[in-house]
PDB file of N, CA and C in Angstrom:
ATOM      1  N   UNK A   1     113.003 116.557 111.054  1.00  0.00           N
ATOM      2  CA  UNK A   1     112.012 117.490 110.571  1.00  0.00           C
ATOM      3  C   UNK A   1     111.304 118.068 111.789  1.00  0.00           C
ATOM      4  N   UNK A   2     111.499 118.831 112.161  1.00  0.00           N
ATOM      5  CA  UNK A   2     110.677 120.186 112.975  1.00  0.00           C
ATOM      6  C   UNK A   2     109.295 119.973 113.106  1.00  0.00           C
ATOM      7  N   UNK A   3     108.717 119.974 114.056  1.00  0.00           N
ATOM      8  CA  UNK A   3     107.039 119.739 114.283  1.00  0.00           C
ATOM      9  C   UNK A   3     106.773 121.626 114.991  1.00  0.00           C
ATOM     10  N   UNK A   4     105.808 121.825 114.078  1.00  0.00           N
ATOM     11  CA  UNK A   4     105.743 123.212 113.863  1.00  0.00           C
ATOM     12  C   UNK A   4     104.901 123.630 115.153  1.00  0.00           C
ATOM     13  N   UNK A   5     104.173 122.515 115.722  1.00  0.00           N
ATOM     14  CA  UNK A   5     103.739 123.286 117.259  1.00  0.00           C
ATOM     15  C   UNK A   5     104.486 122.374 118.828  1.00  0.00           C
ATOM     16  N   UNK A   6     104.355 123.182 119.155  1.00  0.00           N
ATOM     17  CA  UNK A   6     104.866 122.649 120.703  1.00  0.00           C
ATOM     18  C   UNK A   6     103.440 122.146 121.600  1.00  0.00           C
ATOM     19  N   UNK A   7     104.165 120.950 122.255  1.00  0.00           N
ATOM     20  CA  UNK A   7     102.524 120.458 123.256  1.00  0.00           C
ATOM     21  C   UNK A   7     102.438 121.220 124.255  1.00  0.00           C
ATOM     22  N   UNK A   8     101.433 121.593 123.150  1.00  0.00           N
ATOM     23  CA  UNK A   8     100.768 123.350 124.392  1.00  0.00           C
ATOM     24  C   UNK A   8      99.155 122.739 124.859  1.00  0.00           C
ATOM     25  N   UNK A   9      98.698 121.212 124.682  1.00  0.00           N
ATOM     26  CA  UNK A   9      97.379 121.289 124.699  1.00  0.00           C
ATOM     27  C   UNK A   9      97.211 119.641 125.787  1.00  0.00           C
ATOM     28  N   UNK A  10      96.542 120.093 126.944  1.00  0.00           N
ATOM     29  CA  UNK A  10      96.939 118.628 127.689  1.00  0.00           C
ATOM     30  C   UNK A  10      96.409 117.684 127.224  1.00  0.00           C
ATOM     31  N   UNK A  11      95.703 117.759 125.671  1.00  0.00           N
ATOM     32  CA  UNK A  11      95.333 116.662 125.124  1.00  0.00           C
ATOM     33  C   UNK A  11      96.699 116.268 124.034  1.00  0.00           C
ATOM     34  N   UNK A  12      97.413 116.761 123.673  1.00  0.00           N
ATOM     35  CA  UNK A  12      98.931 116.347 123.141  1.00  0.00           C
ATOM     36  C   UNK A  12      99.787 116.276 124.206  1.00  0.00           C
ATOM     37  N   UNK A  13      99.812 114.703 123.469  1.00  0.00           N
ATOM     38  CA  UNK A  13     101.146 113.551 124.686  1.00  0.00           C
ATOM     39  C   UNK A  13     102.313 114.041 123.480  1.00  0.00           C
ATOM     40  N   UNK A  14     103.338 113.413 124.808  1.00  0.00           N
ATOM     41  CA  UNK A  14     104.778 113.491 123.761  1.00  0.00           C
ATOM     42  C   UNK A  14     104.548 111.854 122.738  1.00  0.00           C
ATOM     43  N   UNK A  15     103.710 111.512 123.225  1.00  0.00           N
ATOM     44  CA  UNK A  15     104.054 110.277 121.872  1.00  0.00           C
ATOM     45  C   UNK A  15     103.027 110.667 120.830  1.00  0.00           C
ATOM     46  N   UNK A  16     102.066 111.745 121.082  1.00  0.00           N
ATOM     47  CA  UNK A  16     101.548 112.082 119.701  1.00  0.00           C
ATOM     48  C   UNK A  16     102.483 113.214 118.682  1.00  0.00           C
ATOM     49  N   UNK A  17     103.063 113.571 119.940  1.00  0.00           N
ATOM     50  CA  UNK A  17     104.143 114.592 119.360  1.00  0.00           C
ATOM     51  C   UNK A  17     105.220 113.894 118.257  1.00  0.00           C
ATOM     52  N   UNK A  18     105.699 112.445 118.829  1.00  0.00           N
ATOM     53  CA  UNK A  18     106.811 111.869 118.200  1.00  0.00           C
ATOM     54  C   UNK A  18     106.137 110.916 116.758  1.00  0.00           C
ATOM     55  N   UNK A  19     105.085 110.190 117.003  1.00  0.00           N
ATOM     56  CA  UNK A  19     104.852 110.067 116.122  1.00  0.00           C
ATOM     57  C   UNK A  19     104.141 111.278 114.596  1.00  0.00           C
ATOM     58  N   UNK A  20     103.656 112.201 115.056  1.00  0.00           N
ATOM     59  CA  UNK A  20     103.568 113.452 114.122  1.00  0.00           C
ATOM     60  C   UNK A  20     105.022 113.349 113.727  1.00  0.00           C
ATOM     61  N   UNK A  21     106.169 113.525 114.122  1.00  0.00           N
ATOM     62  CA  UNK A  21     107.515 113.564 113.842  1.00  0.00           C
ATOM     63  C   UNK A  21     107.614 112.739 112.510  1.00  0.00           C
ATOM     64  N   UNK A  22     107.145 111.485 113.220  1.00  0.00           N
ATOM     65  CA  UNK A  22     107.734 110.533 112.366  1.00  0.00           C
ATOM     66  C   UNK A  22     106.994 110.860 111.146  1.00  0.00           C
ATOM     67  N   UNK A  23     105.755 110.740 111.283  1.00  0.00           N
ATOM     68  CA  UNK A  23     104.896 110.877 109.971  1.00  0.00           C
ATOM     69  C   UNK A  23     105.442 112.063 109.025  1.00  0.00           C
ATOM     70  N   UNK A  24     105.818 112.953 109.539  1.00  0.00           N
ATOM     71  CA  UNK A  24     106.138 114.140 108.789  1.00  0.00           C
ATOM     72  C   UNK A  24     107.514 113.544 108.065  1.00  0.00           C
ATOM     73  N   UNK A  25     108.775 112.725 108.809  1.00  0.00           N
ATOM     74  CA  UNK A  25     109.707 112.351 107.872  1.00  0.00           C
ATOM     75  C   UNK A  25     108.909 111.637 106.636  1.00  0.00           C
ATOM     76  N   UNK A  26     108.252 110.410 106.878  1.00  0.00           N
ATOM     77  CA  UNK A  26     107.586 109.590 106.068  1.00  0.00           C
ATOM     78  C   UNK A  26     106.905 110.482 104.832  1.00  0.00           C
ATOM     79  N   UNK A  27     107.246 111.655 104.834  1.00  0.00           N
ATOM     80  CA  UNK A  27     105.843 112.532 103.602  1.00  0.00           C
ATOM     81  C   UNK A  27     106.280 112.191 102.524  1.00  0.00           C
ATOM     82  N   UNK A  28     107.255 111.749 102.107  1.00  0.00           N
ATOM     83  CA  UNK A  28     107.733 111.867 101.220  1.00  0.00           C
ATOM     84  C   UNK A  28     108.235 110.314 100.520  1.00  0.00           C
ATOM     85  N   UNK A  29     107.622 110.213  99.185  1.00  0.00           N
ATOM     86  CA  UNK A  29     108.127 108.566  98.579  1.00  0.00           C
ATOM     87  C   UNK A  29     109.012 107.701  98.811  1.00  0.00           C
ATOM     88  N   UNK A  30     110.128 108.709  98.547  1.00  0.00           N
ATOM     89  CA  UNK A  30     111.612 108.425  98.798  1.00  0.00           C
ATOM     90  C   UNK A  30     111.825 107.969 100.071  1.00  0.00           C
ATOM     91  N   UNK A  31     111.624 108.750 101.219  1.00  0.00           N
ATOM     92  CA  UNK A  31     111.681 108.094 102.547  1.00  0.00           C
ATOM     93  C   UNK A  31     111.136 106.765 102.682  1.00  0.00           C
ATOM     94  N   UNK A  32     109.896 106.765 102.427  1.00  0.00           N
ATOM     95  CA  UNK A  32     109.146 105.770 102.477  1.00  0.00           C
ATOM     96  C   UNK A  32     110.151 104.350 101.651  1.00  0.00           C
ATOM     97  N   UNK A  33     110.435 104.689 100.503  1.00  0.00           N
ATOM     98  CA  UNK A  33     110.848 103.676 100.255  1.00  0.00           C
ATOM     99  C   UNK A  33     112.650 103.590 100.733  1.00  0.00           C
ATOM    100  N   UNK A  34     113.354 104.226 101.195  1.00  0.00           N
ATOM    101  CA  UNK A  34     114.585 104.010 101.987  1.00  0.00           C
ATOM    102  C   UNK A  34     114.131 102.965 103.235  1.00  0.00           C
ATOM    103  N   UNK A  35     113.146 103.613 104.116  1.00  0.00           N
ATOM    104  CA  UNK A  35     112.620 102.503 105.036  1.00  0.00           C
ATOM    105  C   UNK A  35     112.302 101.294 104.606  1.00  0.00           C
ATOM    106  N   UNK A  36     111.612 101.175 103.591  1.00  0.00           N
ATOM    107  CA  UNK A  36     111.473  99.593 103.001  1.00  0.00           C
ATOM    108  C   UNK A  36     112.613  98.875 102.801  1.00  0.00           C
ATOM    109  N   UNK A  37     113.561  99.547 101.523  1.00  0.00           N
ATOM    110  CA  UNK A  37     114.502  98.594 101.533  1.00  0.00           C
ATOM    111  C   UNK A  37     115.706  98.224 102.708  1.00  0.00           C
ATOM    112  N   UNK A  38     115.779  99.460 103.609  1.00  0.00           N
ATOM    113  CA  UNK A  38     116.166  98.892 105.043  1.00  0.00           C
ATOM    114  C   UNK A  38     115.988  97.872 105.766  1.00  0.00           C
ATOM    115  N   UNK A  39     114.421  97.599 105.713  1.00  0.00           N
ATOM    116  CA  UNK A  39     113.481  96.878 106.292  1.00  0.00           C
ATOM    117  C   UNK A  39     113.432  95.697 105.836  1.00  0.00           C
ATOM    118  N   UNK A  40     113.158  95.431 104.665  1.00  0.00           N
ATOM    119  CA  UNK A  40     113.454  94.533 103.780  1.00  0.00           C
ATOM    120  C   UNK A  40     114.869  93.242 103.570  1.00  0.00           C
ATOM    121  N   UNK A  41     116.366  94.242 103.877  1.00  0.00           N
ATOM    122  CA  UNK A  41     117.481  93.939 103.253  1.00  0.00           C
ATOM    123  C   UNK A  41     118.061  92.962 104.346  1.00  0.00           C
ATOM    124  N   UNK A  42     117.790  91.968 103.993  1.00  0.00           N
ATOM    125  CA  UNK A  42     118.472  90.734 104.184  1.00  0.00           C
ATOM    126  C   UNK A  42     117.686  90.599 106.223  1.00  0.00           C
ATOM    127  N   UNK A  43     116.434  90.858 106.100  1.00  0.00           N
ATOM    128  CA  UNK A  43     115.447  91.079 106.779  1.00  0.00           C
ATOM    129  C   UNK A  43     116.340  91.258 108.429  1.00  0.00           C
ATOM    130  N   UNK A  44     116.688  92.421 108.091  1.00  0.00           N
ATOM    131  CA  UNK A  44     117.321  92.943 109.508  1.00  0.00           C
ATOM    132  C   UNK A  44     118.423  91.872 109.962  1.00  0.00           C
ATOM    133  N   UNK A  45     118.721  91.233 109.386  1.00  0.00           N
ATOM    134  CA  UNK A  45     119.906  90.306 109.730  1.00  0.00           C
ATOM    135  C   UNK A  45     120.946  90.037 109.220  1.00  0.00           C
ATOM    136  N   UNK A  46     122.243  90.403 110.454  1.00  0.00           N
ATOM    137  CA  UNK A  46     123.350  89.991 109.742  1.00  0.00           C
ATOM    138  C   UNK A  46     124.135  91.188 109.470  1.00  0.00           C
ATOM    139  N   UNK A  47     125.504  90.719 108.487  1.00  0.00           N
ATOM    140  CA  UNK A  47     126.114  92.406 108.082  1.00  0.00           C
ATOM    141  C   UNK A  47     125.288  93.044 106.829  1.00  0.00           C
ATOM    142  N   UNK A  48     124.780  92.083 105.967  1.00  0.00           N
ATOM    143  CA  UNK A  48     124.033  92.681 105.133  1.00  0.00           C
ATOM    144  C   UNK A  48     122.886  93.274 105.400  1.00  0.00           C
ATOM    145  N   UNK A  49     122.418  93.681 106.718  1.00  0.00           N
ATOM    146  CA  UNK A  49     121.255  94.197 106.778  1.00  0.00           C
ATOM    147  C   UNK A  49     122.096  96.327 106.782  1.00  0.00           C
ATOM    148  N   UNK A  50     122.940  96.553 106.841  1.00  0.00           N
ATOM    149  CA  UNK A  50     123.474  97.755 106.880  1.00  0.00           C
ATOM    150  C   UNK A  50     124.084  98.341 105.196  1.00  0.00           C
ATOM    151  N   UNK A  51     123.887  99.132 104.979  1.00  0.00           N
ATOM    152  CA  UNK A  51     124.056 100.230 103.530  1.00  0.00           C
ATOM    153  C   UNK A  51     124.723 101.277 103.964  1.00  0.00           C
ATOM    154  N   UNK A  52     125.668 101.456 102.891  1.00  0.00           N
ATOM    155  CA  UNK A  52     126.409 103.000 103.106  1.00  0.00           C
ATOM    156  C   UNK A  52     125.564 104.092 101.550  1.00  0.00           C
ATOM    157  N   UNK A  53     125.863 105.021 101.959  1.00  0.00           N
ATOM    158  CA  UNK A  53     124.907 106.661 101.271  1.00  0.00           C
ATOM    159  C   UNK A  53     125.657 105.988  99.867  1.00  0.00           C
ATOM    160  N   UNK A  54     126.708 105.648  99.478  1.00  0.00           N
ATOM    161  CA  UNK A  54     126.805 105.564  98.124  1.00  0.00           C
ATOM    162  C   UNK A  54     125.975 104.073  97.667  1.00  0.00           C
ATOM    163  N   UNK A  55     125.814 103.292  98.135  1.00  0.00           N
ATOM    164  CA  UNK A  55     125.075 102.316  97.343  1.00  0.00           C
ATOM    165  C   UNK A  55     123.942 103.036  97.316  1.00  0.00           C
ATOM    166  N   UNK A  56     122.991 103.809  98.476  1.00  0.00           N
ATOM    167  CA  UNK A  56     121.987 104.269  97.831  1.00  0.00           C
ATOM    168  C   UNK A  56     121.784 105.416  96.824  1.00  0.00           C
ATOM    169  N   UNK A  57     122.645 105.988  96.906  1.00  0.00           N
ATOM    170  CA  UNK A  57     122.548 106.661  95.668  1.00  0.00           C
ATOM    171  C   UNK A  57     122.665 106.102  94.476  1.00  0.00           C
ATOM    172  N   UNK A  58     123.599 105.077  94.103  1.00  0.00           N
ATOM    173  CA  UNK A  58     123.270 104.501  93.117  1.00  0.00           C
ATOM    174  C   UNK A  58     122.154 103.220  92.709  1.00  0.00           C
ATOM    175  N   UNK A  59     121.726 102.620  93.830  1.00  0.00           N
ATOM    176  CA  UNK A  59     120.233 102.195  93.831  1.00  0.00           C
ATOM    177  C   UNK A  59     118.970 103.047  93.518  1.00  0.00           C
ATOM    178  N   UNK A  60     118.956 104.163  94.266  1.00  0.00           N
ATOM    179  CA  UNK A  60     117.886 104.877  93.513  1.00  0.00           C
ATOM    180  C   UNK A  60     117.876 106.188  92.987  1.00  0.00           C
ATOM    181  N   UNK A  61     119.330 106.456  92.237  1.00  0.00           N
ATOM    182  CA  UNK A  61     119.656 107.176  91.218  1.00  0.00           C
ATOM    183  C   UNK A  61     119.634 108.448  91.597  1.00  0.00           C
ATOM    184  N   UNK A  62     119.555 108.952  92.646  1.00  0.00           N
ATOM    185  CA  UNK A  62     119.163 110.804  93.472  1.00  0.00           C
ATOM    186  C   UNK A  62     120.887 111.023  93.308  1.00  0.00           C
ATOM    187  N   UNK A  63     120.969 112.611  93.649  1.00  0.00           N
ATOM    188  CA  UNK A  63     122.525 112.907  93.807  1.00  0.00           C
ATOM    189  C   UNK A  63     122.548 112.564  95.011  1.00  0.00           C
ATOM    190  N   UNK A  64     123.880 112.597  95.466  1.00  0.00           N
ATOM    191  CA  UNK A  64     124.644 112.303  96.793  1.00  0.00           C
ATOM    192  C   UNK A  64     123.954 113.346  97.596  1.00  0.00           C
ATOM    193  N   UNK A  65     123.551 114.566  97.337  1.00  0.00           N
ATOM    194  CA  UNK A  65     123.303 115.798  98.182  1.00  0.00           C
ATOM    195  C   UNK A  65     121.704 115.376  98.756  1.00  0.00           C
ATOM    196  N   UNK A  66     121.053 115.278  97.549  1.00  0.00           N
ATOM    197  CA  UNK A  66     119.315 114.795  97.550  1.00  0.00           C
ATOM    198  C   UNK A  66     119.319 113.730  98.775  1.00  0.00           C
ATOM    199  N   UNK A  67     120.331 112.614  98.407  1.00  0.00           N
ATOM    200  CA  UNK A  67     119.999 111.373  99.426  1.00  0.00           C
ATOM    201  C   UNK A  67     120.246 111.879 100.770  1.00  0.00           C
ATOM    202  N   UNK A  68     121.464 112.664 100.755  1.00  0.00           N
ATOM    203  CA  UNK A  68     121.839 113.218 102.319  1.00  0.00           C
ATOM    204  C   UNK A  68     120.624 114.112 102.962  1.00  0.00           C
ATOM    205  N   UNK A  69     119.889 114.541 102.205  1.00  0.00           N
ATOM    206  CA  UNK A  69     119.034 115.551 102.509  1.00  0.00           C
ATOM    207  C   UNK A  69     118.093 114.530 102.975  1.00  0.00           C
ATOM    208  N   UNK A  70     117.569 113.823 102.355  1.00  0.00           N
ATOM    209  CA  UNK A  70     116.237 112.599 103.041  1.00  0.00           C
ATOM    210  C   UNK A  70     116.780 111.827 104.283  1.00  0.00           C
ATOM    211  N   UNK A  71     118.423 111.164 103.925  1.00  0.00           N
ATOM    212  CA  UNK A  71     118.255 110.648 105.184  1.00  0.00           C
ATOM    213  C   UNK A  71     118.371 111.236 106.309  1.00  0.00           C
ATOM    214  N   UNK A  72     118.646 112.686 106.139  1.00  0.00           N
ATOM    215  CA  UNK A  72     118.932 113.245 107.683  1.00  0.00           C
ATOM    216  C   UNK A  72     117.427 113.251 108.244  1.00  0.00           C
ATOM    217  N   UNK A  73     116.760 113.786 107.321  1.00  0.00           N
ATOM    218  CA  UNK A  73     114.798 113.709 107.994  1.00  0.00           C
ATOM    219  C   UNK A  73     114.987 112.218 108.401  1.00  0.00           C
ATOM    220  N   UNK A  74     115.148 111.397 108.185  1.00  0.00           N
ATOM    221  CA  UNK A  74     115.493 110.043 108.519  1.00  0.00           C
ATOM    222  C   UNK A  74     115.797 109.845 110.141  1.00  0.00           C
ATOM    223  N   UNK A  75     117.341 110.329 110.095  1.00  0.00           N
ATOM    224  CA  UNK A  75     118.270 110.079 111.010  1.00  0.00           C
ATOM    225  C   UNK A  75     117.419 111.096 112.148  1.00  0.00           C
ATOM    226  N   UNK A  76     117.132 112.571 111.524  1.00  0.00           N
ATOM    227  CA  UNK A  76     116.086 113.311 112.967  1.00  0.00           C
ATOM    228  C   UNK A  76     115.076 112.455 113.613  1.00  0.00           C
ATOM    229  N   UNK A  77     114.084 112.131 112.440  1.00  0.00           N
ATOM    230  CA  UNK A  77     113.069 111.609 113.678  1.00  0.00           C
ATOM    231  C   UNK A  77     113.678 110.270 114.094  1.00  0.00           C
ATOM    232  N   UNK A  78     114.474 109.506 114.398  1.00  0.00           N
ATOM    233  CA  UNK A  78     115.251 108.414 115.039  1.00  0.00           C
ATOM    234  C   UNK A  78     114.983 106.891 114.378  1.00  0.00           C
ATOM    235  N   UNK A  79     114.478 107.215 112.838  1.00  0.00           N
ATOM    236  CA  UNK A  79     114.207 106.001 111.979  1.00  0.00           C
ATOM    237  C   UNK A  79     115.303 105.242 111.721  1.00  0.00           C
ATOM    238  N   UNK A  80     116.617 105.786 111.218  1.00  0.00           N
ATOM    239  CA  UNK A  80     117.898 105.581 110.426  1.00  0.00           C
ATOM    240  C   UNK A  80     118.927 105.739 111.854  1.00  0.00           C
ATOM    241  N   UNK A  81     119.511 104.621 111.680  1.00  0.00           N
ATOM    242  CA  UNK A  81     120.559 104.988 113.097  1.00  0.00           C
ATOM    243  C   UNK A  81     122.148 104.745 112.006  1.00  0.00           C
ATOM    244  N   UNK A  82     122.866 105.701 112.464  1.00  0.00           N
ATOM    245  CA  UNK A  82     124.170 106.162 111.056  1.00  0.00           C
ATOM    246  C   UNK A  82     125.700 105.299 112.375  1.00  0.00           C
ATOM    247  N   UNK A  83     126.654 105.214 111.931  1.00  0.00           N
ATOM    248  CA  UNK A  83     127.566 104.855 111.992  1.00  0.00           C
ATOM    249  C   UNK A  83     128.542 104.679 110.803  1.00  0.00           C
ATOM    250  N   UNK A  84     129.851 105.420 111.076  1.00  0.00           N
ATOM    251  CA  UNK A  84     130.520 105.984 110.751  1.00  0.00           C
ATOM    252  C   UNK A  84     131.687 105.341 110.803  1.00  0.00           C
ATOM    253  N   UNK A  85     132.288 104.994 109.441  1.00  0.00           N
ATOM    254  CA  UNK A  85     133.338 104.193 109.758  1.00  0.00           C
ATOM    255  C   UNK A  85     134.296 104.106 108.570  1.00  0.00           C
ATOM    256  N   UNK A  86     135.680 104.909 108.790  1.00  0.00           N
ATOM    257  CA  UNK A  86     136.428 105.352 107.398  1.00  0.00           C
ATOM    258  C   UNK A  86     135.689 106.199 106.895  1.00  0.00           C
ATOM    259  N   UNK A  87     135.751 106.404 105.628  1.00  0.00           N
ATOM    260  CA  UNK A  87     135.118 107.387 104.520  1.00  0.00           C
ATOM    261  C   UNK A  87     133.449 107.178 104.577  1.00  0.00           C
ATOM    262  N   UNK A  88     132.449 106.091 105.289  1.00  0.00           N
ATOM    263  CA  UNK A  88     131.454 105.728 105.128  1.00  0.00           C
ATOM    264  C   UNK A  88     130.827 105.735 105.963  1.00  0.00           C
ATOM    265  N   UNK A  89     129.759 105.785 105.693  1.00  0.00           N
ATOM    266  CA  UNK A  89     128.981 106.142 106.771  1.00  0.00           C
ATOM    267  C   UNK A  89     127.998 105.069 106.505  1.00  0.00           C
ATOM    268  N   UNK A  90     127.487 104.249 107.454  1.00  0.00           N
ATOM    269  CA  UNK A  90     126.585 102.812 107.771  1.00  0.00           C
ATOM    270  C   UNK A  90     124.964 102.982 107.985  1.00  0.00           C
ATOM    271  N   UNK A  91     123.976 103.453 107.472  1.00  0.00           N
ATOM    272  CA  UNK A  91     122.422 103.082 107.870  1.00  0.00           C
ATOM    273  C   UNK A  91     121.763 101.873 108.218  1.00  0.00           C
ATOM    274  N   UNK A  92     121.564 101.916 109.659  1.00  0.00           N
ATOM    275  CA  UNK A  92     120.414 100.766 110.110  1.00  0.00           C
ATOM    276  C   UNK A  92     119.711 101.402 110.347  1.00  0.00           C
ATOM    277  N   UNK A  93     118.188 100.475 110.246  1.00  0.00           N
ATOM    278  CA  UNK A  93     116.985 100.919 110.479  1.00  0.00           C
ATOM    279  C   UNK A  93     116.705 100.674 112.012  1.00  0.00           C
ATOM    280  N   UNK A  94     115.495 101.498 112.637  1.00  0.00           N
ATOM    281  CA  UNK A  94     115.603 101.705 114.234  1.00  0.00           C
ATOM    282  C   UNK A  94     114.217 100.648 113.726  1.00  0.00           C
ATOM    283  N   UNK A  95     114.554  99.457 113.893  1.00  0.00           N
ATOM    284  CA  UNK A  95     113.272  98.596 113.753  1.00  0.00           C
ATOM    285  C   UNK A  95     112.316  98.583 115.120  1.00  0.00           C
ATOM    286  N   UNK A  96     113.022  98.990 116.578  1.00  0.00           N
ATOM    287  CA  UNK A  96     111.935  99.138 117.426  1.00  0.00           C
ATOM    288  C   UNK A  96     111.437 100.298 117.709  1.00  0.00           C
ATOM    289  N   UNK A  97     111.609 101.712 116.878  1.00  0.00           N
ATOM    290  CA  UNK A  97     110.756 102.866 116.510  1.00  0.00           C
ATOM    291  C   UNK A  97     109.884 102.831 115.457  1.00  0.00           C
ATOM    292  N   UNK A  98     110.160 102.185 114.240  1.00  0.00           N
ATOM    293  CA  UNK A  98     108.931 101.513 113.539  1.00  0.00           C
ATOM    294  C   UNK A  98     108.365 100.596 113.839  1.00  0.00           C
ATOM    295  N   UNK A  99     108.527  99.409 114.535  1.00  0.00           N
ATOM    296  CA  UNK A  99     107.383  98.326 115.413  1.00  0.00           C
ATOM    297  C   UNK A  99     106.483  99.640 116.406  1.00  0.00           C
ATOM    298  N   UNK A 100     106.884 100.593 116.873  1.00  0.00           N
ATOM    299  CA  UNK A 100     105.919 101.387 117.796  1.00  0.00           C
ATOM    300  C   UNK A 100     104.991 101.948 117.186  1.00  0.00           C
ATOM    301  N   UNK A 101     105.627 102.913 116.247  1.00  0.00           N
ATOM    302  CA  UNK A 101     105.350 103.651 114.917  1.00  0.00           C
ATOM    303  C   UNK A 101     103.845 102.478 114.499  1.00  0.00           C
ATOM    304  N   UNK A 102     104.243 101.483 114.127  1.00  0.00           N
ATOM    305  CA  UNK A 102     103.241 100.649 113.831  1.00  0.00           C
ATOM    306  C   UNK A 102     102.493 100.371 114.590  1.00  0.00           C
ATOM    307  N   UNK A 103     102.367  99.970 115.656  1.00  0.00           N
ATOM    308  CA  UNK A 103     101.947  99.590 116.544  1.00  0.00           C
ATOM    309  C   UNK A 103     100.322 100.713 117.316  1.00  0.00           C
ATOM    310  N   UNK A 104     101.072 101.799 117.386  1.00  0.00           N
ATOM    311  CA  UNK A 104     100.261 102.692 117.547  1.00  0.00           C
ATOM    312  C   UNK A 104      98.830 102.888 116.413  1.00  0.00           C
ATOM    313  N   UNK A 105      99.241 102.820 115.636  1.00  0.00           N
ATOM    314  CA  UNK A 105      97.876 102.867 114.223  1.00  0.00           C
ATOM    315  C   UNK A 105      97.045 101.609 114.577  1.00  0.00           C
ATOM    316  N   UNK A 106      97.746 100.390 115.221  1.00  0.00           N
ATOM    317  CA  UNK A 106      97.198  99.197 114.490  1.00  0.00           C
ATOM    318  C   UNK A 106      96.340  98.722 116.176  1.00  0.00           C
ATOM    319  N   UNK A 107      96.782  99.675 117.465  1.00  0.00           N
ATOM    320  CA  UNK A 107      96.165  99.494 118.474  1.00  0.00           C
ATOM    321  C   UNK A 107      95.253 100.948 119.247  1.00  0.00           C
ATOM    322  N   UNK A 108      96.049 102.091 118.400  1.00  0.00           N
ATOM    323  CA  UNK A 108      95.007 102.758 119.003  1.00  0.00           C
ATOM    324  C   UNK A 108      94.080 103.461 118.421  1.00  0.00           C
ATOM    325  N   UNK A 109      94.697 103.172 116.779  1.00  0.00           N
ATOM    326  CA  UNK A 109      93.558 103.854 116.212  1.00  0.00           C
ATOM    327  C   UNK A 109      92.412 103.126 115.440  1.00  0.00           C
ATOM    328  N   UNK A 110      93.169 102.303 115.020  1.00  0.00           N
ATOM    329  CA  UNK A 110      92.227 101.713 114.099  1.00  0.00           C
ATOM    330  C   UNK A 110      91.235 100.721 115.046  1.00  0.00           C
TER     331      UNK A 110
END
């Protein structure tokens, strides 16, 4: 997802830039909850911590087109890391861009 201004202001860092990124994928429920059950699934460990686009579509019922459309906002801001293999395509979650992602709220803002 596209961040509609460029750091034109020497008070915007590139990490306020990237996290705006991120937040802007996150706008949306659906994202939000793709990251969870990523996050969640078999808690980052193992082969079961990876999903291909058709189980999620039939986990949370969207067409094939809808899901492709969220996870690419996904896969842009560098949440969803894809691998490709035969007919399928593999989603892991970038768990040390959301530990930052987090991290940032929980040390510099709050």
């Amino acid at each position: 997802m596209r961040i509609r201004t460029e750091i034109s202001s020497k008070y915007i860092t590139e990490e306020d830039h990237k996290i705006a990124e991120i937040s802007n994928a996150l706008a949306h429920p659906l994202r939000v909850a793709l990251v969870r059950y990523l996050s969640e699934k078999n808690r980052g460990k193992g082969v079961d911590n990876v999903t291909c686009n058709k189980d999620l579509v039939q986990m949370f019922d969207y067409s094939q087109s809808t899901m492709s459309q969220h996870v690419k906002i996904l896969k842009e801001c560098g949440l969803f890391i894809t691998e490709s293999e035969n007919k399928f395509t593999y989603y892991y979650l970038n768990r040390k861009l959301l530990n930052e992602f987090h991290s940032f709220f929980t040390s510099k803002v709050l």
